[in-house]
Protein backbone atom coordinates (compact mmCIF):
# COMPACT_ATOMS: atom_id res chain seq x y z
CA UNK A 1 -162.50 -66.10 72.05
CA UNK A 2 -164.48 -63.05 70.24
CA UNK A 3 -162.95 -60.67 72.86
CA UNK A 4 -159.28 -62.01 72.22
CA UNK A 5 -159.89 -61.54 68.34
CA UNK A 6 -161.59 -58.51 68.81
CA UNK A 7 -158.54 -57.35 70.91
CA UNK A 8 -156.42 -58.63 68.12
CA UNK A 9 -158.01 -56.53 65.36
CA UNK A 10 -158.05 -53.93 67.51
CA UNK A 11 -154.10 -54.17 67.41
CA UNK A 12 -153.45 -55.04 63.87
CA UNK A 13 -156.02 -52.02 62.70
CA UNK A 14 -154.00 -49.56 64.86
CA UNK A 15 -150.59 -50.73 63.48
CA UNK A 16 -152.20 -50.48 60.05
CA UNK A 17 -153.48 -47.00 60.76
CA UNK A 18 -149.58 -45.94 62.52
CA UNK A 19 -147.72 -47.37 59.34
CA UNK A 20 -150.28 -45.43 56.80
CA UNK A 21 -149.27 -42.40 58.80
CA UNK A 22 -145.87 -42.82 58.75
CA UNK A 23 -145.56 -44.19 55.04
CA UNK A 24 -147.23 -40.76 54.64
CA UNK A 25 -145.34 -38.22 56.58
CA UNK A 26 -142.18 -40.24 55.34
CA UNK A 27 -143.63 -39.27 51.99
CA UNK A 28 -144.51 -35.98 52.62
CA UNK A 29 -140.60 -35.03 54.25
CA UNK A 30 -139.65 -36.52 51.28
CA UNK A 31 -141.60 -34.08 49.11
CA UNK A 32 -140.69 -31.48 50.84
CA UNK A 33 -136.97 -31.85 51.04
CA UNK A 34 -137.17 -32.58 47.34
CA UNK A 35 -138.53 -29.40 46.92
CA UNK A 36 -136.23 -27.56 48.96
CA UNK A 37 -133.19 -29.25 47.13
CA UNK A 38 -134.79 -28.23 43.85
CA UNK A 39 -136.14 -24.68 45.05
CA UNK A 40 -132.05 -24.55 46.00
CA UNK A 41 -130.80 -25.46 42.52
CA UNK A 42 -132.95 -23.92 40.12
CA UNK A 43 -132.86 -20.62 42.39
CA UNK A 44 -129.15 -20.80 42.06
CA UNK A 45 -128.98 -21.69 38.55
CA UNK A 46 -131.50 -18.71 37.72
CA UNK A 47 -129.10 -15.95 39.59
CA UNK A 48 -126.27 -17.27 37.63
CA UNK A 49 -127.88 -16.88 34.72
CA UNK A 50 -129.67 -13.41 35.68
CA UNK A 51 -125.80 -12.39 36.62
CA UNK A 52 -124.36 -13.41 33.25
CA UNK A 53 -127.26 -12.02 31.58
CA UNK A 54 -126.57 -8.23 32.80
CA UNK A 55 -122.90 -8.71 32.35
CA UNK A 56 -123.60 -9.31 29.11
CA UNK A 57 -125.59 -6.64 28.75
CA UNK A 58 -123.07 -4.20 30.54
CA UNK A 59 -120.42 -5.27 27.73
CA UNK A 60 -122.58 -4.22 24.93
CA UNK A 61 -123.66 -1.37 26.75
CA UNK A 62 -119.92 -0.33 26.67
CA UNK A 63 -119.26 -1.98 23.34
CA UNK A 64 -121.94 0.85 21.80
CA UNK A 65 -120.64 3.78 23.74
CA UNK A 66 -117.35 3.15 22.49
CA UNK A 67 -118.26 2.82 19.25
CA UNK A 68 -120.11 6.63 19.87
CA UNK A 69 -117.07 7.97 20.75
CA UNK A 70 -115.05 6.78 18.33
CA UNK A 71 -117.82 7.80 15.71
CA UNK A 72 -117.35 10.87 17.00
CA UNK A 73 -114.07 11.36 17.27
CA UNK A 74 -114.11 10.44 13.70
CA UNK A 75 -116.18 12.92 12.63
CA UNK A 76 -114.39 15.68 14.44
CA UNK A 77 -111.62 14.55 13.25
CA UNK A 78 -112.48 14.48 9.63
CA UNK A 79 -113.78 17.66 10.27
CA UNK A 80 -110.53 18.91 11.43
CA UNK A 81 -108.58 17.76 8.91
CA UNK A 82 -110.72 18.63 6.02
CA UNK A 83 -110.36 22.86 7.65
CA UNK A 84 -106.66 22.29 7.68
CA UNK A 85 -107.11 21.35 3.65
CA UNK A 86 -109.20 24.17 2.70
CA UNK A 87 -106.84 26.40 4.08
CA UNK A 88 -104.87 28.53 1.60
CA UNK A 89 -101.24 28.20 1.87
């Protein structure tokens, strides 16, 4: 009888031992594909962001050197004019 019940335990402390391992490596792929999913996401979200970031700083970029060249422009141009004023007739 002990040898049947030893057999028995045996069994029963190997399936325990199998279903710990799998409950874990099920837990671990879980893990790890949650990670990859996320990794995925917030890697995309983050070069969106990175790209909208430098287009927005390539429009003010622009925005400024515009506003340069029309400053001087302006200045030239008031320059200009202000010659054409002094000038006796």
């Amino acid at each position: 009888m002990k040898s049947h019940q030893f057999k028995l335990a045996k069994v029963v402390a190997a399936a325990i031992v199998v279903t710990a391992a799998a409950i874990f490596s099920f837990q671990v792929r879980e893990l790890a594909a949650a990670l990859l999913i996320f990794t995925l996401v917030f890697g995309t979200a983050g070069m969106v962001l990175l790209a909208l970031i430098l287009m927005q700083e390539a429009a003010l970029w622009g925005v400024a050197e515009v506003e340069a060249r029309l400053a001087r422009v302006r200045v030239r141009h008031s320059h200009t004019s202000t010659r054409v004023r002094l000038e006796p007739d």
